[in-house]
C-alpha atoms as a PDB file:
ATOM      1  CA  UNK A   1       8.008  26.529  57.928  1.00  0.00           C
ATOM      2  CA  UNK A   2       6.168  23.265  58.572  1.00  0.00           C
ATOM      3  CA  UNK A   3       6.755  19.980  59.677  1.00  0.00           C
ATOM      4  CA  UNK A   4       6.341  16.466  57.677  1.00  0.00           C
ATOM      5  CA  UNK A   5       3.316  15.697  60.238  1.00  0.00           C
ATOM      6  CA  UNK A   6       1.733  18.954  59.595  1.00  0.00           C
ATOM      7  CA  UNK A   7       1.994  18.077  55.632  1.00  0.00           C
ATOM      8  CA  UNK A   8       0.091  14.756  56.299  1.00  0.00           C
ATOM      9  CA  UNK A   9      -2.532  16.683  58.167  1.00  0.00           C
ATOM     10  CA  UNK A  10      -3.551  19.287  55.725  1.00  0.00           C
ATOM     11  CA  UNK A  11      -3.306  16.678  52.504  1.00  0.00           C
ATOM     12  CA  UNK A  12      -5.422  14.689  54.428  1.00  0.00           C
ATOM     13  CA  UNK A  13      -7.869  17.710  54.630  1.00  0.00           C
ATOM     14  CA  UNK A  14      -7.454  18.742  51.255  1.00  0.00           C
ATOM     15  CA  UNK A  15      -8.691  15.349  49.770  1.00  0.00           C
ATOM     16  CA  UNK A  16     -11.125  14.398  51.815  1.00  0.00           C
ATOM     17  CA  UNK A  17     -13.363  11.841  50.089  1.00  0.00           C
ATOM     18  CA  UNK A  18     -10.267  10.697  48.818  1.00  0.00           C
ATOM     19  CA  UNK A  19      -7.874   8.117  50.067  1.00  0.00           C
ATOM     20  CA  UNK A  20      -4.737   8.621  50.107  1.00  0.00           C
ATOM     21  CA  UNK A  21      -1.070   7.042  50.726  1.00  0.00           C
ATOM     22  CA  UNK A  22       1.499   8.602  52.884  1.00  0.00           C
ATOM     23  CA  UNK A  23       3.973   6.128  52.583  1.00  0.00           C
ATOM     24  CA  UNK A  24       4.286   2.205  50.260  1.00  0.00           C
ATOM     25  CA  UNK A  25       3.158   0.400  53.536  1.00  0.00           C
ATOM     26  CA  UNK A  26      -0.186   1.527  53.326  1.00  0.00           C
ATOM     27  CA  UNK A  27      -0.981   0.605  50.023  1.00  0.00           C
ATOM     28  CA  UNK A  28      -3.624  -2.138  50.458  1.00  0.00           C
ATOM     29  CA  UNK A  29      -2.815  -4.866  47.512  1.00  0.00           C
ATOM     30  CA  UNK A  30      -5.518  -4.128  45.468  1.00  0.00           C
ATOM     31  CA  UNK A  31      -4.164  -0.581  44.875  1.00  0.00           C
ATOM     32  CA  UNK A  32      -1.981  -0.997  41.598  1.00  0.00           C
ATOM     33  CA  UNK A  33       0.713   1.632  40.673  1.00  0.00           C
ATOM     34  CA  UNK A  34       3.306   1.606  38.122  1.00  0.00           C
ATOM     35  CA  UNK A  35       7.235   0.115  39.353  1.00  0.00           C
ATOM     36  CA  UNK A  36       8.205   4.135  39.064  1.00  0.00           C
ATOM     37  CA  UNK A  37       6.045   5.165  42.199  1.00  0.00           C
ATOM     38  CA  UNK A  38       6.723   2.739  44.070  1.00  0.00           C
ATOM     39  CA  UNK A  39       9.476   5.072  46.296  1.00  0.00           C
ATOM     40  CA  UNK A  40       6.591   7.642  46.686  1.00  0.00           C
ATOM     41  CA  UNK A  41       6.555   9.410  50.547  1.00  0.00           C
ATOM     42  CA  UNK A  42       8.452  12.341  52.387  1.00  0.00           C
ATOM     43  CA  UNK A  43      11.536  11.825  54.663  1.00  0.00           C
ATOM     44  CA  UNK A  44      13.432  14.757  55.881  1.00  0.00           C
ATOM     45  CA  UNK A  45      17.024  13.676  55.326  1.00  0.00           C
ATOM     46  CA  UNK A  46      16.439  12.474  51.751  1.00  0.00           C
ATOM     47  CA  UNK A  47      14.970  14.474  48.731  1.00  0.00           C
ATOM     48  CA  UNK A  48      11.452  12.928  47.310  1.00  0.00           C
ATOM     49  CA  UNK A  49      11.433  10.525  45.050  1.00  0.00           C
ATOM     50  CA  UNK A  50       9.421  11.061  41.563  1.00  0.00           C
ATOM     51  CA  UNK A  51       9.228   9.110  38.726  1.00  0.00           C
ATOM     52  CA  UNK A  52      12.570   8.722  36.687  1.00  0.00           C
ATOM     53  CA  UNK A  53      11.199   9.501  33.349  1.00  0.00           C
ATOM     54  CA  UNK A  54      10.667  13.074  34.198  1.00  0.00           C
ATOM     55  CA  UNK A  55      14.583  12.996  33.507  1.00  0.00           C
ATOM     56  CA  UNK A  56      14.440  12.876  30.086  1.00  0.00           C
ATOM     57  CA  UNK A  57      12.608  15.670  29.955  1.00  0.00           C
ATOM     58  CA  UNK A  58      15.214  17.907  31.790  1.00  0.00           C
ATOM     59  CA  UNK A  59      15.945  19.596  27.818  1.00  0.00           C
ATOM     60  CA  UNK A  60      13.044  19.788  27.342  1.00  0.00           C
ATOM     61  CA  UNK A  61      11.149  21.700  30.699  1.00  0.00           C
ATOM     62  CA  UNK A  62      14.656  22.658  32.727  1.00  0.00           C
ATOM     63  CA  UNK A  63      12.468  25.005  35.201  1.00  0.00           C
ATOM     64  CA  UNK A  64      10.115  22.425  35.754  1.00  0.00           C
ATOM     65  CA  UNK A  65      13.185  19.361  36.513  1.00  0.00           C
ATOM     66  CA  UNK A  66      14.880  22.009  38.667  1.00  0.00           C
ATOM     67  CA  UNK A  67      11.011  22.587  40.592  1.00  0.00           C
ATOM     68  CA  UNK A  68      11.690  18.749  41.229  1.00  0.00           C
ATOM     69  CA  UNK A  69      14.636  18.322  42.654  1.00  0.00           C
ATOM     70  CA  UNK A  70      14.838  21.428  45.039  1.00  0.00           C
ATOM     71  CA  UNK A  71      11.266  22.210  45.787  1.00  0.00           C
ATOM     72  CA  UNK A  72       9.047  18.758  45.904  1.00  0.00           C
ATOM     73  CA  UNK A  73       8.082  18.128  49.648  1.00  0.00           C
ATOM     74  CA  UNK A  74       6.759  15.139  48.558  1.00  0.00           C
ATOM     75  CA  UNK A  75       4.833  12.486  46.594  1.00  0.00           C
ATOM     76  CA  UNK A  76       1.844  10.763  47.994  1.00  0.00           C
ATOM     77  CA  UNK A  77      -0.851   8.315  46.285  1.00  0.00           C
ATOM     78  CA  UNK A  78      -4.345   9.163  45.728  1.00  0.00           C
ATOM     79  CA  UNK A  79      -6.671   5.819  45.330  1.00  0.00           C
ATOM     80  CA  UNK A  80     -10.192   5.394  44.975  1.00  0.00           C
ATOM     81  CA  UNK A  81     -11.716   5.287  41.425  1.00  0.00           C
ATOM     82  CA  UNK A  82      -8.837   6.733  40.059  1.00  0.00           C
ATOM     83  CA  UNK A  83      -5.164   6.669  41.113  1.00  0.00           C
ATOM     84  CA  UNK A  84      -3.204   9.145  40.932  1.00  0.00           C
ATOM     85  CA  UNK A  85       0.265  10.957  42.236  1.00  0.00           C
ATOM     86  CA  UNK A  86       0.309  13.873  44.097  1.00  0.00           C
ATOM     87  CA  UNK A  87       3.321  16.196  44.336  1.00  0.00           C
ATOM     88  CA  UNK A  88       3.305  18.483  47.302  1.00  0.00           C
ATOM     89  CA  UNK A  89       4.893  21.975  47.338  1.00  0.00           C
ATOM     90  CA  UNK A  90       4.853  24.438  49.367  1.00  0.00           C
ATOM     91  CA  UNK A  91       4.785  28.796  48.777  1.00  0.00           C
ATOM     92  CA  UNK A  92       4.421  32.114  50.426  1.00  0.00           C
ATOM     93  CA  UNK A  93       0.560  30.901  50.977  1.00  0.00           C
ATOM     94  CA  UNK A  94       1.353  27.329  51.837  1.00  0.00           C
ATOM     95  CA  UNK A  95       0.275  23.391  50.580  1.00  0.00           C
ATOM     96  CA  UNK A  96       0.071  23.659  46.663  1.00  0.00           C
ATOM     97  CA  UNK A  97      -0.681  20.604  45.308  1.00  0.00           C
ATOM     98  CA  UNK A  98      -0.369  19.273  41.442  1.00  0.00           C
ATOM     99  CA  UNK A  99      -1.679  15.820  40.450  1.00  0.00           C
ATOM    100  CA  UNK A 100      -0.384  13.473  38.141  1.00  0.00           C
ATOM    101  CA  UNK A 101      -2.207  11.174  36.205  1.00  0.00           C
ATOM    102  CA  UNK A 102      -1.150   7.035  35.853  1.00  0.00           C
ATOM    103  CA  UNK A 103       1.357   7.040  32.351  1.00  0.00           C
ATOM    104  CA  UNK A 104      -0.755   5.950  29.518  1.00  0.00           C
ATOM    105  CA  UNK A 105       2.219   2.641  29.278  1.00  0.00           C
ATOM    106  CA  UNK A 106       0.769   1.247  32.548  1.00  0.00           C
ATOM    107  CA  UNK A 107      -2.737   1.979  32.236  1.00  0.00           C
ATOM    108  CA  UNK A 108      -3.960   2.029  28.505  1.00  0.00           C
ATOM    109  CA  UNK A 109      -6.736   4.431  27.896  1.00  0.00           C
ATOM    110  CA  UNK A 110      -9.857   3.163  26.105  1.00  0.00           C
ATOM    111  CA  UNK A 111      -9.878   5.947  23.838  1.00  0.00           C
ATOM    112  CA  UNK A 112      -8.182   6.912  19.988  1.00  0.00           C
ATOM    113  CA  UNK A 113      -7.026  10.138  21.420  1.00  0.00           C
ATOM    114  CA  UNK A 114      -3.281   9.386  21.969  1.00  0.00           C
ATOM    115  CA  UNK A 115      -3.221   9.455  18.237  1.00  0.00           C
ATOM    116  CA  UNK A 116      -3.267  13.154  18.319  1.00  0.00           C
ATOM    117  CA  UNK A 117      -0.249  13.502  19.886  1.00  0.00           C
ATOM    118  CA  UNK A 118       3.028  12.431  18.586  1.00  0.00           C
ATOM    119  CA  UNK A 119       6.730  12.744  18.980  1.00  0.00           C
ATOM    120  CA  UNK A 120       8.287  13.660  22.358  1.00  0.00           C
ATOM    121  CA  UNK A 121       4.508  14.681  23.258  1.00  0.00           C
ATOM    122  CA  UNK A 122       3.360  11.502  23.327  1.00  0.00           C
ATOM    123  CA  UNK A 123       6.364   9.818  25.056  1.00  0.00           C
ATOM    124  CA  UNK A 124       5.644  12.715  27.966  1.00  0.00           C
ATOM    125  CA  UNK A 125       1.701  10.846  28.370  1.00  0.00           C
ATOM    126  CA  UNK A 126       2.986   7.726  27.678  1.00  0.00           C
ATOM    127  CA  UNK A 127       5.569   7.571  30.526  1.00  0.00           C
ATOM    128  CA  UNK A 128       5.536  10.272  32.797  1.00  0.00           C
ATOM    129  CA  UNK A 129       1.668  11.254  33.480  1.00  0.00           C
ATOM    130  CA  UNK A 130      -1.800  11.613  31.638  1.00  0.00           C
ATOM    131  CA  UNK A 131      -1.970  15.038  32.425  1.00  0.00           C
ATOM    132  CA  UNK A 132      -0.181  16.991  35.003  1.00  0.00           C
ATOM    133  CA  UNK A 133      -2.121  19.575  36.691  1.00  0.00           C
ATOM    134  CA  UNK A 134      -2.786  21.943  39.824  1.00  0.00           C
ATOM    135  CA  UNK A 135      -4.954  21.444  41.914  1.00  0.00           C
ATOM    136  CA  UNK A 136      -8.233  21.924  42.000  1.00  0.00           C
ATOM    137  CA  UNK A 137      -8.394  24.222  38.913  1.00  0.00           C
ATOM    138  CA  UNK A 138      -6.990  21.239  36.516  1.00  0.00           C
ATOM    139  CA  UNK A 139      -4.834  23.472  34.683  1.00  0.00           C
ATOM    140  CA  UNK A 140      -1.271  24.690  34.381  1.00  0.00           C
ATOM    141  CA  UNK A 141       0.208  21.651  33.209  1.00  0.00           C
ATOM    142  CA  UNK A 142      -0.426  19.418  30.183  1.00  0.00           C
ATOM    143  CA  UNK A 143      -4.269  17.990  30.548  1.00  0.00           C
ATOM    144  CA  UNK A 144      -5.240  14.823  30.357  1.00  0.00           C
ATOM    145  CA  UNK A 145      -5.875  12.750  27.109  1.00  0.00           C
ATOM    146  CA  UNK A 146      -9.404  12.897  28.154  1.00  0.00           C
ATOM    147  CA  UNK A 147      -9.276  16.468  28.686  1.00  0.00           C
ATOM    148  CA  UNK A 148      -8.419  17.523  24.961  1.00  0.00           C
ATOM    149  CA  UNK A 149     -10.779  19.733  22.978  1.00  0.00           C
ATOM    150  CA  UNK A 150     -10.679  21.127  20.128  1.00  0.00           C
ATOM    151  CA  UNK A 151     -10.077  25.131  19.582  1.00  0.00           C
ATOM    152  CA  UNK A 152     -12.630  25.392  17.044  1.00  0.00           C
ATOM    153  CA  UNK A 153     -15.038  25.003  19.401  1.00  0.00           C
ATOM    154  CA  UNK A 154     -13.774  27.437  21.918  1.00  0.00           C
ATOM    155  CA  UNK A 155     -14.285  30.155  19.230  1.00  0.00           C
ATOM    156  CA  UNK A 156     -17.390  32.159  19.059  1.00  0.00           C
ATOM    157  CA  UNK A 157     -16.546  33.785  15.394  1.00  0.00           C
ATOM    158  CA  UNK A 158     -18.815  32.051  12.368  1.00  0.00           C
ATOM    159  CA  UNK A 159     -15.068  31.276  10.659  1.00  0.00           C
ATOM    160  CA  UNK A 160     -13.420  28.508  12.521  1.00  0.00           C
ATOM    161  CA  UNK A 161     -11.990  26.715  10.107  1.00  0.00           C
ATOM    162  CA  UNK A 162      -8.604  27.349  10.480  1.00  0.00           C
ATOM    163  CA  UNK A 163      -8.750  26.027  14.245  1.00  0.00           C
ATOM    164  CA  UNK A 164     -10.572  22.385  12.869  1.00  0.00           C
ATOM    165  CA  UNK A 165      -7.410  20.353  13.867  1.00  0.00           C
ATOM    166  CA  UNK A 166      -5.955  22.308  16.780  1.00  0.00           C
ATOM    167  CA  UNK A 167      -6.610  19.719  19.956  1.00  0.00           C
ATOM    168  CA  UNK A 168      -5.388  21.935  23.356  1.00  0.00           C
ATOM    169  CA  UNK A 169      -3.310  20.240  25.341  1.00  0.00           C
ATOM    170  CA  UNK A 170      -2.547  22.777  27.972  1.00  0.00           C
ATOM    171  CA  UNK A 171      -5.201  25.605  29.964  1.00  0.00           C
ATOM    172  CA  UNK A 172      -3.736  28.265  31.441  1.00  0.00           C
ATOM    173  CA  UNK A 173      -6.903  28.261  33.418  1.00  0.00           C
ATOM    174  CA  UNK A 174      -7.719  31.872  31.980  1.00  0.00           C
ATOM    175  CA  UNK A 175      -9.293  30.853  28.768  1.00  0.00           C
ATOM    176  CA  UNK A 176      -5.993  30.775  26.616  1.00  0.00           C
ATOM    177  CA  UNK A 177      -4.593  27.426  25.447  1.00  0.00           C
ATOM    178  CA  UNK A 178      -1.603  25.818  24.012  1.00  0.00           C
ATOM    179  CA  UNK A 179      -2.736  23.663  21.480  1.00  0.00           C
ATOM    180  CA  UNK A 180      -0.927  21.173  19.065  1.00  0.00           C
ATOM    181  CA  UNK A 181      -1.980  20.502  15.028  1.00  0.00           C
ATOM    182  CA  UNK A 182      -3.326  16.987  14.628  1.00  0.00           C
ATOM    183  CA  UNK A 183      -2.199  16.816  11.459  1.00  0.00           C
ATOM    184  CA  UNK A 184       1.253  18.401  11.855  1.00  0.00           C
ATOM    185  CA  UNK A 185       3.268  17.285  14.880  1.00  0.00           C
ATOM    186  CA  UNK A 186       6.823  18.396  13.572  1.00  0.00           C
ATOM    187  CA  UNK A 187       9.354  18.588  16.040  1.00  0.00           C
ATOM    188  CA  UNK A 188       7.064  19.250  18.970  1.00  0.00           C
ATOM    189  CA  UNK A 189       5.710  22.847  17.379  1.00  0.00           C
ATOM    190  CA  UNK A 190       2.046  23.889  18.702  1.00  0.00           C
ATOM    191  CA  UNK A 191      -0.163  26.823  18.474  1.00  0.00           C
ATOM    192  CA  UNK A 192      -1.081  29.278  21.318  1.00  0.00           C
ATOM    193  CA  UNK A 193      -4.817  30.687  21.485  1.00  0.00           C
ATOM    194  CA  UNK A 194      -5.806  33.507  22.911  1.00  0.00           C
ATOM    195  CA  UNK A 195      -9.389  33.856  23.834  1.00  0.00           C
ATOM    196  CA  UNK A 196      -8.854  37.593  23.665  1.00  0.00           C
ATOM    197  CA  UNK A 197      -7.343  37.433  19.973  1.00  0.00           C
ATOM    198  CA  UNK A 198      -9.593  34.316  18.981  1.00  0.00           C
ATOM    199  CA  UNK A 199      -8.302  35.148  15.467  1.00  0.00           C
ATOM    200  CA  UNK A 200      -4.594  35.560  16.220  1.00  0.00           C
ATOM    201  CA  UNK A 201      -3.444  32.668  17.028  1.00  0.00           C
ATOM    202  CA  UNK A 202       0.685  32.214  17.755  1.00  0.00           C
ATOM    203  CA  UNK A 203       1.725  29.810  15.433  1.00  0.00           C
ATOM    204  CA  UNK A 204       4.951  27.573  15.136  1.00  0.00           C
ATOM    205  CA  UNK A 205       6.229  27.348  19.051  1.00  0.00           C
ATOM    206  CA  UNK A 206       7.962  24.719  20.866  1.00  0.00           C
ATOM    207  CA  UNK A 207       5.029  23.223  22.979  1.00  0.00           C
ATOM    208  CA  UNK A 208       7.703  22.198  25.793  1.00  0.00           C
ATOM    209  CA  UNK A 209       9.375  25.549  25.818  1.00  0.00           C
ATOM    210  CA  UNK A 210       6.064  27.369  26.230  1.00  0.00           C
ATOM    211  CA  UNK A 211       4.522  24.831  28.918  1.00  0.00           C
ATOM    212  CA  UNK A 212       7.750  25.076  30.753  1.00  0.00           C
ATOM    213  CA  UNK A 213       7.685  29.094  30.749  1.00  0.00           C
ATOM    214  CA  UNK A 214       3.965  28.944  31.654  1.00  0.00           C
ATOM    215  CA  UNK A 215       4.384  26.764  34.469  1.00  0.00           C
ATOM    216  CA  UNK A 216       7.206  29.212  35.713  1.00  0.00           C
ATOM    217  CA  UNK A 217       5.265  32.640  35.679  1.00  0.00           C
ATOM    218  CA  UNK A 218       3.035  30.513  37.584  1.00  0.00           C
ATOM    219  CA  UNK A 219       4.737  28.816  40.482  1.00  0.00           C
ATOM    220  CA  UNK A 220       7.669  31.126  40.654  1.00  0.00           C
ATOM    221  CA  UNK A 221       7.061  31.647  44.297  1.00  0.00           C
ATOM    222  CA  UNK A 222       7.770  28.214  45.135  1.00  0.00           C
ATOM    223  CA  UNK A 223       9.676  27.649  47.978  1.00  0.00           C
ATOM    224  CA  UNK A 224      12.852  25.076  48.169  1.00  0.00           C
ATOM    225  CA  UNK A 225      12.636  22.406  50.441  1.00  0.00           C
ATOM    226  CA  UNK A 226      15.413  22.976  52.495  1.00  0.00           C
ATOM    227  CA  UNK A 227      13.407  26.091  53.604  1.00  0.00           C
ATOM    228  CA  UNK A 228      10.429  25.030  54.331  1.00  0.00           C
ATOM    229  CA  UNK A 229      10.714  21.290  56.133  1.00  0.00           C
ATOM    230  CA  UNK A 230      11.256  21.623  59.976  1.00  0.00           C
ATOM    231  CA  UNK A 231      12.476  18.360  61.072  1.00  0.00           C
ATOM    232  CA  UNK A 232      10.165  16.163  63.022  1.00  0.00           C
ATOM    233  CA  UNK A 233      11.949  12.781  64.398  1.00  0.00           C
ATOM    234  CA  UNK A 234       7.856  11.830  64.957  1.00  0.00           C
ATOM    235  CA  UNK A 235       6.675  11.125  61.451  1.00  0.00           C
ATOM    236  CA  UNK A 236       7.553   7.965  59.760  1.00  0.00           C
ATOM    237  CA  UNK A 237       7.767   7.757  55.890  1.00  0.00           C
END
C-alpha cells in the first residue's frame, strides 16, 4: 500500500526534467489546459477526477471506463513544451503511469492527419486525448496523431501494396499494430498486423473492441484504489 505523499514523491522522480502539477493551485497562468482537467489531483475520500468525455466511450472500451473509476489513483499535469495528463495507477510492481495527450478540440494540430481517422475514432482524438499511452514505452493505447505510420512501411516483403492505406493507430509495443483503412472507416472496423504474419493481416475488427481487450491482457494486474491508498491527513490536493 502507499500513501498520497509517497505518490507525489515517486511521480516527481519519474519525470524529472519535467514539471509537473499535483493539484489546480499550482498551475502558474501561463499553463493552459482544457475546462475538462481542470478537477485534476488525488484526495483520499473522493475518487479522481478524469475528463468526462471518456464517458461516452463506456460502449465502446467497458474494461478501460471500469480501469477509471475503481483503479485511477490520480490525475496530475505535466507542463513544459508539451502538456499533458497523467493518470497514475498502481500494480503488484507499483507507480504505472499512462499519459494523455491535450484533445485535438482544444489544441488544433498543425497537421492533415486527423483526416485519416473518422467516425467515433476521431471523436475519441478530438475530445478525450491525442494519444493515450504508457509510459515510457508510448504504446498500449491509441498513439498520437503524430505518431501514425503507415503498415506498408513496416513490411519487409517486395509486395506491400495491399498495406498502402493502412495508418496504425495503436502499438502493442511488440511490433504488431492495430491499424485503420484510410479509405474505409465503416463503423469503426480496422485491421490487425502481425509482424510475425506480415502477410496475414486480421481484417474487418472493431478497433475499440480490440484496443479495449489489448489494454486488458495488459494491465490486468491493476490494483483498485481502495486497496492500495493508505490515508495520509498530511497531503493536500
Amino acid at each position: 500500500m502507499i500513501t498520497l505523499e509517497c505518490v507525489v514523491e515517486q511521480v516527481k522522480t519519474s519525470f524529472v526534467g519535467r514539471d509537473v502539477y499535483f493539484s489546480p493551485n499550482e498551475l502558474p497562468v501561463n499553463v493552459i489546459i482544457p475546462a475538462e482537467w481542470k478537477e485534476f489531483g488525488a484526495v483520499f475520500s473522493e475518487k479522481p477526477k478524469f475528463p468526462t468525455a471518456w464517458n461516452s466511450f463506456a460502449g465502446k472500451m467497458p474494461w478501460v471506463l471500469s480501469l477509471l473509476d475503481t483503479c485511477l489513483v490520480g490525475t496530475f499535469v505535466l507542463g513544459g513544451e508539451k502538456v499533458e495528463l497523467l493518470y497514475v495507477f498502481h500494480d503488484a510492481s507499483g507507480l504505472y503511469y499512462y499519459v494523455g495527450g491535450l484533445p485535438l478540440s482544444s489544441c488544433p494540430l498543425k497537421s492533415d492527419k486527423i483526416n485519416l481517422i473518422a467516425g467515433r475514432l476521431s471523436d475519441f482524438y478530438l475530445h478525450v486525448h491525442n494519444g493515450f499511452t504508457f509510459f515510457p514505452a508510448q504504446s498500449m493505447g491509441p498513439q498520437k496523431i503524430e505518431d501514425f505510420s503507415c503498415v506498408a512501411d513496416l513490411i519487409d516483403e517486395e509486395e506491400t501494396s495491399f498495406a498502402a492505406n493502412w495508418v496504425t493507430i495503436f502499438s502493442n509495443g511488440g511490433g504488431d499494430y492495430l491499424a485503420v483503412d484510410i479509405n474505409n472507416h465503416a463503423d469503426d472496423k480496422g485491421v490487425i498486423w502481425w509482424h510475425e504474419q506480415p502477410m496475414e493481416p486480421e481484417l474487418g475488427i472493431d478497433v475499440f473492441e480490440v484496443m479495449d481487450t489489448w489494454i486488458s491482457i495488459f494491465l490486468e494486474d491493476t490494483q483498485s484504489r481502495s486497496d492500495v491508498l493508505i490515508k495520509e491527513s498530511k497531503f493536500k490536493a
